[in-house]
N, C-alpha and C. Protein backbone atom coordinates (compact mmCIF):
# COMPACT_ATOMS: atom_id res chain seq x y z
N UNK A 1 189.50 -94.84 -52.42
CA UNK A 1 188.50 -93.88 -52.00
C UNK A 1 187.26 -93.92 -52.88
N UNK A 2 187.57 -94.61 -54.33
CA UNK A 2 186.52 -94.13 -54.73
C UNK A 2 185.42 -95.57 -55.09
N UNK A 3 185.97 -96.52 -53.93
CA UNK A 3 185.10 -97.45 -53.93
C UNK A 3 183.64 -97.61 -53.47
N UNK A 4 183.61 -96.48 -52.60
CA UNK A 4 182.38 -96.41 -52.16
C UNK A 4 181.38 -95.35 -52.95
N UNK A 5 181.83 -95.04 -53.95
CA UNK A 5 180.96 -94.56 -54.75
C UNK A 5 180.04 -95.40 -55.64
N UNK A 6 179.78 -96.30 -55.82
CA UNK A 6 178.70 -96.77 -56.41
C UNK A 6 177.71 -97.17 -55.41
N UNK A 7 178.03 -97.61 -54.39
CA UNK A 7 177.61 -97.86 -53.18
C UNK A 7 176.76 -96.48 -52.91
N UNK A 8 177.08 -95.50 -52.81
CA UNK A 8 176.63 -93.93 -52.74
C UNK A 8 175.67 -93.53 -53.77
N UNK A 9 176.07 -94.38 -55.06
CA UNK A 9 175.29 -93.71 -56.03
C UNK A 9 173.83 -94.45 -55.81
N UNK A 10 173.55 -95.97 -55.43
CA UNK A 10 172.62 -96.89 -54.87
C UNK A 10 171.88 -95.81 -53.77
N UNK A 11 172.52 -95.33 -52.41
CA UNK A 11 171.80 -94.93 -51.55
C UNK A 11 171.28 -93.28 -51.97
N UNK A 12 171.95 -93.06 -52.59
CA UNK A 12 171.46 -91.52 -52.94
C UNK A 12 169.54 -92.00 -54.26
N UNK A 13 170.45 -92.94 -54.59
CA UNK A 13 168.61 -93.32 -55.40
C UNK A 13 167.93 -93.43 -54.69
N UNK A 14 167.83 -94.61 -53.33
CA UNK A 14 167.09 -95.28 -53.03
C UNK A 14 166.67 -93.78 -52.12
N UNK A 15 167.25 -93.40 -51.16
CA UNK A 15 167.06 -92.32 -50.62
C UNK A 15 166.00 -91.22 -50.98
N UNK A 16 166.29 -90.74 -52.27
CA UNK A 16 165.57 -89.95 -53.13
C UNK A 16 163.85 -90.20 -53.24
N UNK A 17 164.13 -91.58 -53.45
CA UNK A 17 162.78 -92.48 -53.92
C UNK A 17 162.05 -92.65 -52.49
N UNK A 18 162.76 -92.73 -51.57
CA UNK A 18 162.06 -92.95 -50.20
C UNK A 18 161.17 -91.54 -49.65
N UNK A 19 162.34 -90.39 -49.94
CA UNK A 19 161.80 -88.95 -49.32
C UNK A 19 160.49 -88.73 -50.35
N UNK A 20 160.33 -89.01 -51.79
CA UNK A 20 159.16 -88.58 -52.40
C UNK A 20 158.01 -89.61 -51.68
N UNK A 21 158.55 -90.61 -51.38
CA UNK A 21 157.05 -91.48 -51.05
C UNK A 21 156.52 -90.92 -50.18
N UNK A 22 158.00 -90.64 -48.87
CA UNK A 22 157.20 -89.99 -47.20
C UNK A 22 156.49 -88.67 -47.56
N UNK A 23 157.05 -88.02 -48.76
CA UNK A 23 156.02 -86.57 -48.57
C UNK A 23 155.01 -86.83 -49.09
N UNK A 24 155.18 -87.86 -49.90
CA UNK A 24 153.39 -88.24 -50.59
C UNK A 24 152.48 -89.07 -49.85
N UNK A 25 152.73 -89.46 -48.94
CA UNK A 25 152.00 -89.99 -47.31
C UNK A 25 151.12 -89.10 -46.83
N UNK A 26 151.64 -87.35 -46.43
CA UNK A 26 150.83 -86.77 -46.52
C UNK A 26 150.01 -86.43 -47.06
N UNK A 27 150.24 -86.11 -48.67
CA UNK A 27 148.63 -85.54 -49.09
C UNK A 27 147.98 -87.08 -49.28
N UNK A 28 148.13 -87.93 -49.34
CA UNK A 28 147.08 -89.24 -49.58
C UNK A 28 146.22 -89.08 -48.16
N UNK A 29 146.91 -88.21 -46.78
CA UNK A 29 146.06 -88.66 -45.90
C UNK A 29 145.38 -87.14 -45.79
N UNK A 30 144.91 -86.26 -46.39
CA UNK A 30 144.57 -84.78 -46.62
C UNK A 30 143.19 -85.55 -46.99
N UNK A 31 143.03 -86.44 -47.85
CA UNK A 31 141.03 -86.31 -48.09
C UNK A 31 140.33 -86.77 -46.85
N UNK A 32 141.29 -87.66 -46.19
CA UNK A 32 141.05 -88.57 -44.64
C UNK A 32 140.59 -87.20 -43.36
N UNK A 33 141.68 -86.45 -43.28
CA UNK A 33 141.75 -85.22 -42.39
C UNK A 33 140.77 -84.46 -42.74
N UNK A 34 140.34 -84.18 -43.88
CA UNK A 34 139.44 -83.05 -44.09
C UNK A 34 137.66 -83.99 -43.94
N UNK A 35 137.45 -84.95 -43.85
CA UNK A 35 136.55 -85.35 -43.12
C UNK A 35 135.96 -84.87 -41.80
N UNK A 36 137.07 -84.51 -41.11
CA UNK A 36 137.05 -84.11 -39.62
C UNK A 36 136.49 -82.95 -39.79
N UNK A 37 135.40 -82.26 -38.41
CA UNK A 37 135.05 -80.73 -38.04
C UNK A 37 136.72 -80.08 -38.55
N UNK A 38 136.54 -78.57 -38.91
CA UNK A 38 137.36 -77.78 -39.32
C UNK A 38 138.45 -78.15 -38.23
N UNK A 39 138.25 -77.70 -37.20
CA UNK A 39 139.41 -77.10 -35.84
C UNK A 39 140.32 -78.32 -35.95
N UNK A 40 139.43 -79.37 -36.12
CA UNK A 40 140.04 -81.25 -35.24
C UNK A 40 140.70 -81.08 -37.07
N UNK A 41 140.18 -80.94 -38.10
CA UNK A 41 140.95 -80.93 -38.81
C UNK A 41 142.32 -80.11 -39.61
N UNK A 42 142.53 -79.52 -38.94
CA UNK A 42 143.92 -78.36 -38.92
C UNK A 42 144.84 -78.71 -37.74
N UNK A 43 143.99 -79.11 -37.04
CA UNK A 43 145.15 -79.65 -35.95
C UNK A 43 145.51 -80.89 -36.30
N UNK A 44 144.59 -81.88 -36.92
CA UNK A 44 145.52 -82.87 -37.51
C UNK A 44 146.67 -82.67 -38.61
N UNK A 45 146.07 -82.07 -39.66
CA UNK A 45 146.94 -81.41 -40.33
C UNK A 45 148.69 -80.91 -39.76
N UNK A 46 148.41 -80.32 -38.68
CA UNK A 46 149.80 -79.36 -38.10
C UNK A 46 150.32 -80.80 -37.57
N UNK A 47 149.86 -81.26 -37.03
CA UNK A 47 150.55 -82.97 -36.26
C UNK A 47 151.36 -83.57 -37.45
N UNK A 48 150.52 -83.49 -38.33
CA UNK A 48 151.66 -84.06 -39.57
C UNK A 48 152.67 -83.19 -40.20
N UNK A 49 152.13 -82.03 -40.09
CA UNK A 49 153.33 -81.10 -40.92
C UNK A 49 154.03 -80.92 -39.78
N UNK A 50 153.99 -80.71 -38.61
CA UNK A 50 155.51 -81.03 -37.45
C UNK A 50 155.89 -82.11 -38.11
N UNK A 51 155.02 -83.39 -38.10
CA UNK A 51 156.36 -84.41 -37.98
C UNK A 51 157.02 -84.26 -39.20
N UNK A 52 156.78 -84.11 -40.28
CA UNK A 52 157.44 -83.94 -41.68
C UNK A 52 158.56 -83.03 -41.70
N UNK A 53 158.39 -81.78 -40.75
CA UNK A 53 159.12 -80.54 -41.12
C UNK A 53 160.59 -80.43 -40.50
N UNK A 54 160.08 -81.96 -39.16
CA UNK A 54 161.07 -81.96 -38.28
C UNK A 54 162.33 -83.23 -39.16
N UNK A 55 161.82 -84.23 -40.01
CA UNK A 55 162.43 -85.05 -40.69
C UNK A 55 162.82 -84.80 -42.10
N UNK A 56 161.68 -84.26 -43.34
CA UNK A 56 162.16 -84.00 -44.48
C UNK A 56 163.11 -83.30 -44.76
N UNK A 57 163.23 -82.25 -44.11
CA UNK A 57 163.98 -80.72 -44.81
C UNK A 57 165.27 -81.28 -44.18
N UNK A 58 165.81 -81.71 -43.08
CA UNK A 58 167.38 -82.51 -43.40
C UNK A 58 167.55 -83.62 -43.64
N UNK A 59 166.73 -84.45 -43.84
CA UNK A 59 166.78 -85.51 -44.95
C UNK A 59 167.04 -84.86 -46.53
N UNK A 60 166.64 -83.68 -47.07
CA UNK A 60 166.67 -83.84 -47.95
C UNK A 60 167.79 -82.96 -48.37
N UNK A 61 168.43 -81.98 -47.57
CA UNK A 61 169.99 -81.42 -47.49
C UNK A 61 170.96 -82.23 -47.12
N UNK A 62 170.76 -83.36 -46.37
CA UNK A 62 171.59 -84.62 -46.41
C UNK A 62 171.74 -85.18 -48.33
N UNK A 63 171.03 -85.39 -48.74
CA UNK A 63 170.60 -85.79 -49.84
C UNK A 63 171.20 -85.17 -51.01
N UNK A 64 171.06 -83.84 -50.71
CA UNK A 64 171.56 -82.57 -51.48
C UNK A 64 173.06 -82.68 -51.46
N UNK A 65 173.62 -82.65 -50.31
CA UNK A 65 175.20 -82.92 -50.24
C UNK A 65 175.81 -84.14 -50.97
N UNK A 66 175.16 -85.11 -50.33
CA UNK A 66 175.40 -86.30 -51.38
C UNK A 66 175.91 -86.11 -52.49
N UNK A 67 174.11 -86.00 -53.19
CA UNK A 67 174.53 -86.06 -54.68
C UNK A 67 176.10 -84.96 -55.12
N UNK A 68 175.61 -83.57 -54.39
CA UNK A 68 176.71 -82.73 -54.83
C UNK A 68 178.38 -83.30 -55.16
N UNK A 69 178.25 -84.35 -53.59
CA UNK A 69 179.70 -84.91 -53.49
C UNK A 69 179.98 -85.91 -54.61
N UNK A 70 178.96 -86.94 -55.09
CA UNK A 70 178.92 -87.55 -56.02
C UNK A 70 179.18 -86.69 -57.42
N UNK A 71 178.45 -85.70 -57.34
CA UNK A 71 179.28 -84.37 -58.66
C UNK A 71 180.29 -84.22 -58.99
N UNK A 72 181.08 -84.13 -57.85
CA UNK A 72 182.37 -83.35 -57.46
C UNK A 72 183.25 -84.60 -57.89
N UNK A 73 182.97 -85.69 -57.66
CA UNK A 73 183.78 -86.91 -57.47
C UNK A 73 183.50 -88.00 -58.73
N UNK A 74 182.67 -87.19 -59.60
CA UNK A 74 182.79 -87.76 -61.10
C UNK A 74 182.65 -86.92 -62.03
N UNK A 75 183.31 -85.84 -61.63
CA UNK A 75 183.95 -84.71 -62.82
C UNK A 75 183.09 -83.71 -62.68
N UNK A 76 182.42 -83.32 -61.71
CA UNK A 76 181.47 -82.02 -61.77
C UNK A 76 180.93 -81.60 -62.67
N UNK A 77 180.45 -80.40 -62.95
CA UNK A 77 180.35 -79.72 -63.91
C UNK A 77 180.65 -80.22 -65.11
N UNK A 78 181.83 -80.35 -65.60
CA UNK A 78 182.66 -81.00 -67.15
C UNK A 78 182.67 -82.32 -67.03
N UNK A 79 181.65 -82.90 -66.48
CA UNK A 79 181.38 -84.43 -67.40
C UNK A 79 180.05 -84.72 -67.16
N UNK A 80 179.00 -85.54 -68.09
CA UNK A 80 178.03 -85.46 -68.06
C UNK A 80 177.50 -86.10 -67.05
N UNK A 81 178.06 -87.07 -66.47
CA UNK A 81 177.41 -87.61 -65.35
C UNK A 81 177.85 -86.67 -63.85
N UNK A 82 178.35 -85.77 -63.85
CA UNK A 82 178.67 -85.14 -62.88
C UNK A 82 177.23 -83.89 -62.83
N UNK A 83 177.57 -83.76 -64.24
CA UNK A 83 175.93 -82.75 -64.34
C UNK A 83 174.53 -82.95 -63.68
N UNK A 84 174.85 -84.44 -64.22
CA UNK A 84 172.88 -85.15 -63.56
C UNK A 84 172.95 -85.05 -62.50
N UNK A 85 174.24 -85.23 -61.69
CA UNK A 85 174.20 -85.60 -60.68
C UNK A 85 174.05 -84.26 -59.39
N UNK A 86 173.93 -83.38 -59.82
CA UNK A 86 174.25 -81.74 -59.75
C UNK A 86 173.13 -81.34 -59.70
N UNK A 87 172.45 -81.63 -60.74
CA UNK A 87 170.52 -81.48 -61.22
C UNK A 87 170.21 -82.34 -60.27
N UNK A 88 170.36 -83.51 -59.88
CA UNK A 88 169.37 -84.46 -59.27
C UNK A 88 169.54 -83.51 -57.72
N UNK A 89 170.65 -83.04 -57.14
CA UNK A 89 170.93 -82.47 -56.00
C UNK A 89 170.51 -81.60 -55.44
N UNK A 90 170.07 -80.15 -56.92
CA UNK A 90 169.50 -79.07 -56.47
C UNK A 90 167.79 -79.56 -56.73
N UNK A 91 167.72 -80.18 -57.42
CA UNK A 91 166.10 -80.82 -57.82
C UNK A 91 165.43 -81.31 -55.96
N UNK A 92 166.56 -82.08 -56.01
CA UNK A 92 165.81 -82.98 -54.69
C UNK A 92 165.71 -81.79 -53.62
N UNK A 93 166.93 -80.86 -52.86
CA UNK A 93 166.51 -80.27 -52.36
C UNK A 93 165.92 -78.83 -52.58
N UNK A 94 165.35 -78.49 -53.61
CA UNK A 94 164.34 -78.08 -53.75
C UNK A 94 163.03 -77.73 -53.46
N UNK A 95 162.72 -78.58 -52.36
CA UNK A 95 161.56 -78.68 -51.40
C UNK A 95 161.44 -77.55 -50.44
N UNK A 96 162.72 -77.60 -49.49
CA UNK A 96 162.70 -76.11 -48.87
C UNK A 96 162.12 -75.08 -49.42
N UNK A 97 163.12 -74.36 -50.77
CA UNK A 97 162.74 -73.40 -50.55
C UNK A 97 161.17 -73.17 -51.63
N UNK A 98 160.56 -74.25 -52.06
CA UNK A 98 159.46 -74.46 -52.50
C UNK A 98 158.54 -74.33 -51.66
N UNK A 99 158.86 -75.01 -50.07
CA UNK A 99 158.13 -74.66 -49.31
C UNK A 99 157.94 -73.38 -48.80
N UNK A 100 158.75 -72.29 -48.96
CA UNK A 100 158.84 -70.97 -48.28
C UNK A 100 158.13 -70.28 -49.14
N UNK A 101 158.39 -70.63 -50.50
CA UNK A 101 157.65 -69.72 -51.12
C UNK A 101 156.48 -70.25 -51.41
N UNK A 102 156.15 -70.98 -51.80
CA UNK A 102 155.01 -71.12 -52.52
C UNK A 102 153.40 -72.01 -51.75
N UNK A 103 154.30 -72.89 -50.28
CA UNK A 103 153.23 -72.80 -49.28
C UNK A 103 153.04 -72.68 -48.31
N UNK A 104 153.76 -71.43 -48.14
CA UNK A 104 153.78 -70.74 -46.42
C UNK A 104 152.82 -69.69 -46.52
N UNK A 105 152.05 -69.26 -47.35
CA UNK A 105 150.75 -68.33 -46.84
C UNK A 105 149.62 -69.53 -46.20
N UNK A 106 149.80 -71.18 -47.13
CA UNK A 106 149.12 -72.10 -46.72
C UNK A 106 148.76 -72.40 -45.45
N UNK A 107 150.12 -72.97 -45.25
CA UNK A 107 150.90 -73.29 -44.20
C UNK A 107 149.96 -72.44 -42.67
N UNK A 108 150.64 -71.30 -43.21
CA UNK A 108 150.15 -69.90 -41.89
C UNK A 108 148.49 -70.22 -41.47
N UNK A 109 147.69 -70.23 -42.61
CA UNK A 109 146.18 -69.89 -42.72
C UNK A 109 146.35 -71.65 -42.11
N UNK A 110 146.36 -72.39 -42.64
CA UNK A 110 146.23 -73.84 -41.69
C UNK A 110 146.59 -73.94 -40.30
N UNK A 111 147.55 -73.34 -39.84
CA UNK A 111 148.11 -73.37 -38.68
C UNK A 111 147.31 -72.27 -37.89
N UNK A 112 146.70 -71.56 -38.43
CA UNK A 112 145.88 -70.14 -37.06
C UNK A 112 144.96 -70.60 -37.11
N UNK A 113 144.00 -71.61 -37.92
CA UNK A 113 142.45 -72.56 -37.43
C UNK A 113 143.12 -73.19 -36.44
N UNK A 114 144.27 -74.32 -36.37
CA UNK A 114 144.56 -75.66 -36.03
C UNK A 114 145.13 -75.09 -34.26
N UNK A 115 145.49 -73.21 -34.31
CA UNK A 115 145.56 -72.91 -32.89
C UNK A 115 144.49 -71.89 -31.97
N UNK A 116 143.29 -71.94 -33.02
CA UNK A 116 141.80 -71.68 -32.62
C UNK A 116 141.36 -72.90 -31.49
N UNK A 117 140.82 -72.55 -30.35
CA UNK A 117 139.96 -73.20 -29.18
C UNK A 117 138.56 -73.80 -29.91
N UNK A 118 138.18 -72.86 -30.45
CA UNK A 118 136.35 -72.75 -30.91
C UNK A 118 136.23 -71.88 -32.14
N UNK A 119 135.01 -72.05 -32.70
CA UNK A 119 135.09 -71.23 -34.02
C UNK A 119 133.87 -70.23 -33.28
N UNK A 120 133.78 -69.13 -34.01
CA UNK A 120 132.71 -67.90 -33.21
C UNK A 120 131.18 -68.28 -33.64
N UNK A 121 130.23 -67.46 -33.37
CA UNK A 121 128.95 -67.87 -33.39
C UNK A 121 129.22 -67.95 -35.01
N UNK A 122 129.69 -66.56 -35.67
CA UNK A 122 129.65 -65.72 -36.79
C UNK A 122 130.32 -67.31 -37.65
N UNK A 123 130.91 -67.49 -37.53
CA UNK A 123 131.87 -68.74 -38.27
C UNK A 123 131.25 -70.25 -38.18
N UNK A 124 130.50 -70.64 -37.22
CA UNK A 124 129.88 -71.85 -37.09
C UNK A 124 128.37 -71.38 -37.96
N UNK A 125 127.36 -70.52 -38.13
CA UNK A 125 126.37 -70.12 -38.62
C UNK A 125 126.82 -69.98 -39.97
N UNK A 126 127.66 -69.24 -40.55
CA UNK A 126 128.15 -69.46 -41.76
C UNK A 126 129.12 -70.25 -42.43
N UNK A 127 129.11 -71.46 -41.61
CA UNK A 127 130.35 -72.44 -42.31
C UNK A 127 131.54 -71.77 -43.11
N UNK A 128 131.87 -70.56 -43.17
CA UNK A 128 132.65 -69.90 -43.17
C UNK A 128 134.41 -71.30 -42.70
N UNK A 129 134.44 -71.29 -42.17
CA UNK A 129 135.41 -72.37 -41.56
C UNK A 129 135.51 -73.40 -42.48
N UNK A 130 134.41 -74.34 -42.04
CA UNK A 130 134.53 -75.41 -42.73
C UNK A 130 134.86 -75.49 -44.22
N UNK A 131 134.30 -74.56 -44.79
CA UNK A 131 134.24 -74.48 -46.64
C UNK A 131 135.83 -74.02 -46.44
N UNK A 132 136.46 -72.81 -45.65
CA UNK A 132 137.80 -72.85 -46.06
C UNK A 132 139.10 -73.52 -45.68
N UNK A 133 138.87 -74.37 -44.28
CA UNK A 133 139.74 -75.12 -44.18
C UNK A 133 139.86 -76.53 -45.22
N UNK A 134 138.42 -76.87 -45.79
CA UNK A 134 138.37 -77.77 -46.66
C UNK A 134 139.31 -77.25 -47.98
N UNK A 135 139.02 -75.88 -48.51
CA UNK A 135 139.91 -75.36 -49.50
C UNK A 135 141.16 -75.19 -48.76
N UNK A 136 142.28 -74.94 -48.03
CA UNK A 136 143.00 -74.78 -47.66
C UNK A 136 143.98 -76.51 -47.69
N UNK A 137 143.16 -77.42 -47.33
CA UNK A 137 143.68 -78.52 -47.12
C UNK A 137 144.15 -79.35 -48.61
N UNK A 138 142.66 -79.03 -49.41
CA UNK A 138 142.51 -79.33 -50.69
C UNK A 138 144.54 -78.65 -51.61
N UNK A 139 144.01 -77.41 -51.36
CA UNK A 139 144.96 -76.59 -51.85
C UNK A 139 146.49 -77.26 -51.25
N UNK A 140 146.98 -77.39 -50.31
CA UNK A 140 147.77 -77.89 -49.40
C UNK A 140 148.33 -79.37 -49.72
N UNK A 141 147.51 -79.98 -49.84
CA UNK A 141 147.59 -81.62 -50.63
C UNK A 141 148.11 -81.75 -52.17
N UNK A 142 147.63 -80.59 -52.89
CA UNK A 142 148.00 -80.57 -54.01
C UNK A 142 149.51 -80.03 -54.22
N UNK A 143 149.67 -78.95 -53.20
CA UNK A 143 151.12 -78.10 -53.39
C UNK A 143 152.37 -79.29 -53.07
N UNK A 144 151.51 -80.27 -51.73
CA UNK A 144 152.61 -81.36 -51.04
C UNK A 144 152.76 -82.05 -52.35
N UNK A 145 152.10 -82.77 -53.22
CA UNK A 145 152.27 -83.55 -54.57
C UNK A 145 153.04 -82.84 -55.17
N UNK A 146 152.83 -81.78 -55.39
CA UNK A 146 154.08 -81.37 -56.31
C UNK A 146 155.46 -81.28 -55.52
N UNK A 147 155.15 -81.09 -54.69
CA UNK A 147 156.90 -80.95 -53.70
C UNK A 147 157.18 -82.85 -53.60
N UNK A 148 156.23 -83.72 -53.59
CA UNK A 148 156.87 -84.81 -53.80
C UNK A 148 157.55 -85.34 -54.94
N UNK A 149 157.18 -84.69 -56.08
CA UNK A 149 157.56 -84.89 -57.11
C UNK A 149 159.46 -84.32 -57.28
N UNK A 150 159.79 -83.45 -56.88
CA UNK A 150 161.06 -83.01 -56.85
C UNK A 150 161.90 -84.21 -56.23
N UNK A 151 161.84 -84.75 -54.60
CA UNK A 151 162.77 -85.41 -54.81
C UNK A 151 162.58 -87.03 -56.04
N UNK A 152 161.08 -87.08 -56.48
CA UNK A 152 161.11 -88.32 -57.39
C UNK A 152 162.02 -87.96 -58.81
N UNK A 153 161.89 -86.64 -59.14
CA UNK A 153 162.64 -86.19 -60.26
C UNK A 153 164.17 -86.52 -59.63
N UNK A 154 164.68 -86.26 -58.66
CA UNK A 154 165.57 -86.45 -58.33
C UNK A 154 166.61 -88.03 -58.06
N UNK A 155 165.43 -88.31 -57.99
CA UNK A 155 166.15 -90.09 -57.78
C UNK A 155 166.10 -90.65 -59.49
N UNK A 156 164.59 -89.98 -60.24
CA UNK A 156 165.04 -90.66 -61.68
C UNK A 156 166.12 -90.14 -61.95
N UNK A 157 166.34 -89.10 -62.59
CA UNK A 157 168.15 -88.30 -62.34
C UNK A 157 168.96 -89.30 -62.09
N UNK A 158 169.40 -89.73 -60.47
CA UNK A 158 170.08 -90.85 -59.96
C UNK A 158 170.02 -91.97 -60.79
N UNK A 159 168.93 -92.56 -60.91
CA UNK A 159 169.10 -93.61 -61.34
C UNK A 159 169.25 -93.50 -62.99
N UNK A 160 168.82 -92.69 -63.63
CA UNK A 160 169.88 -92.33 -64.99
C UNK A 160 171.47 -92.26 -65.30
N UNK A 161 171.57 -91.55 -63.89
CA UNK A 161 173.36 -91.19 -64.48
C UNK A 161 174.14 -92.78 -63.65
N UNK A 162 172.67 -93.39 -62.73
CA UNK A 162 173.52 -94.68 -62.39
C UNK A 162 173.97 -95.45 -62.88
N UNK A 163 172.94 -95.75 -64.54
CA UNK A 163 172.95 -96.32 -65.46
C UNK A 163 173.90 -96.22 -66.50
N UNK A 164 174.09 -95.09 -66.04
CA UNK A 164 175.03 -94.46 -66.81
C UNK A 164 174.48 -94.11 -68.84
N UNK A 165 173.19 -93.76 -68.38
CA UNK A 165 172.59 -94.17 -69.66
C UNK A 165 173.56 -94.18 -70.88
C-alpha cells in the first residue's frame, strides 16, 4: 500500500507548483484588462474569475486531502515529515478561505461594474469609473499574487519533506 506514496509525494509537488502558476496567469493578465474602457474591463475580469473559481478552489481541496493523506500515512502529527506535510496542506488550501475574506468586497465591487449595461452621464463626465475600476483591478491583481503564493509555499513544503531534508 505504501508504494504509491512517493509517487503521491511527486504529484502533490508538481500539483502544488502548477495551481500557483494558474492563479498567477491571472494577475499577469490584470495590466492587459485594465487597458480596456471600465465596463469591457470588469467583464473581462469576471470571464476569468468564473473560469478560475470554477477550477482552482477544487483543485486545491483535492490537493489539501492529498497532502493530509500523505500526513496521516507518514506519521502525522508525531513525525516531522508528517508535519510539513500537514502545513503544506492547510497552506495550499488556504486560498478559499483567503478568498472570502480578504477579496470578496473586491470581488463584489468588480463584479457590479462588469454587470452594468452603460456607465451614467454623472460617471462618464467624471471618470469616476474608470479611475476606480483601474484601482479595483490594480488592488485585485495584487491580492491574486498573494493567494498564488500559498499554494507555491505549499509545494516548497512538498518538495522539502520530499527531500526529506
Amino acid at each position: 500500500m505504501t508504494d504509491f506514496i512517493p509517487i503521491l509525494q511527486v504529484v502533490v509537488f508538481a500539483g502544488a507548483a502548477w495551481l500557483s502558476g494558474y492563479i498567477t496567469t491571472f494577475s499577469v493578465a490584470i495590466p492587459h484588462i485594465a487597458l480596456a474602457p471600465p465596463l469591457i474591463a470588469a467583464k473581462q475580469w469576471e470571464d476569468f474569475y468564473d473560469r478560475g473559481k470554477l477550477s482552482a478552489p477544487p483543485f486545491g481541496l483535492v490537493l489539501g486531502s492529498l497532502f493530509g493523506y500523505l500526513s496521516y500515512s507518514l506519521g502525522g502529527l508525531s513525525s516531522s515529515q508528517g508535519r510539513v506535510y500537514a502545513l503544506a496542506g492547510v497552506v495550499t488550501a488556504s486560498t478559499i478561505p483567503y478568498t472570502l475574506i480578504v477579496m470578496l468586497s473586491t470581488n463584489k465591487k468588480l463584479q457590479a461594474y462588469a454587470a452594468k449595461d452603460a456607465l451614467s452621464k454623472e460617471e462618464k463626465e467624471a471618470k469616476v469609473a474608470t479611475q476606480e475600476v483601474g484601482k479595483l483591478l490594480s488592488a485585485w491583481g495584487a491580492f491574486n499574487a498573494v493567494r498564488a503564493m500559498m499554494p507555491a509555499t505549499g509545494a516548497l513544503l512538498a518538495g522539502w519533506a520530499l527531500m526529506r531534508w
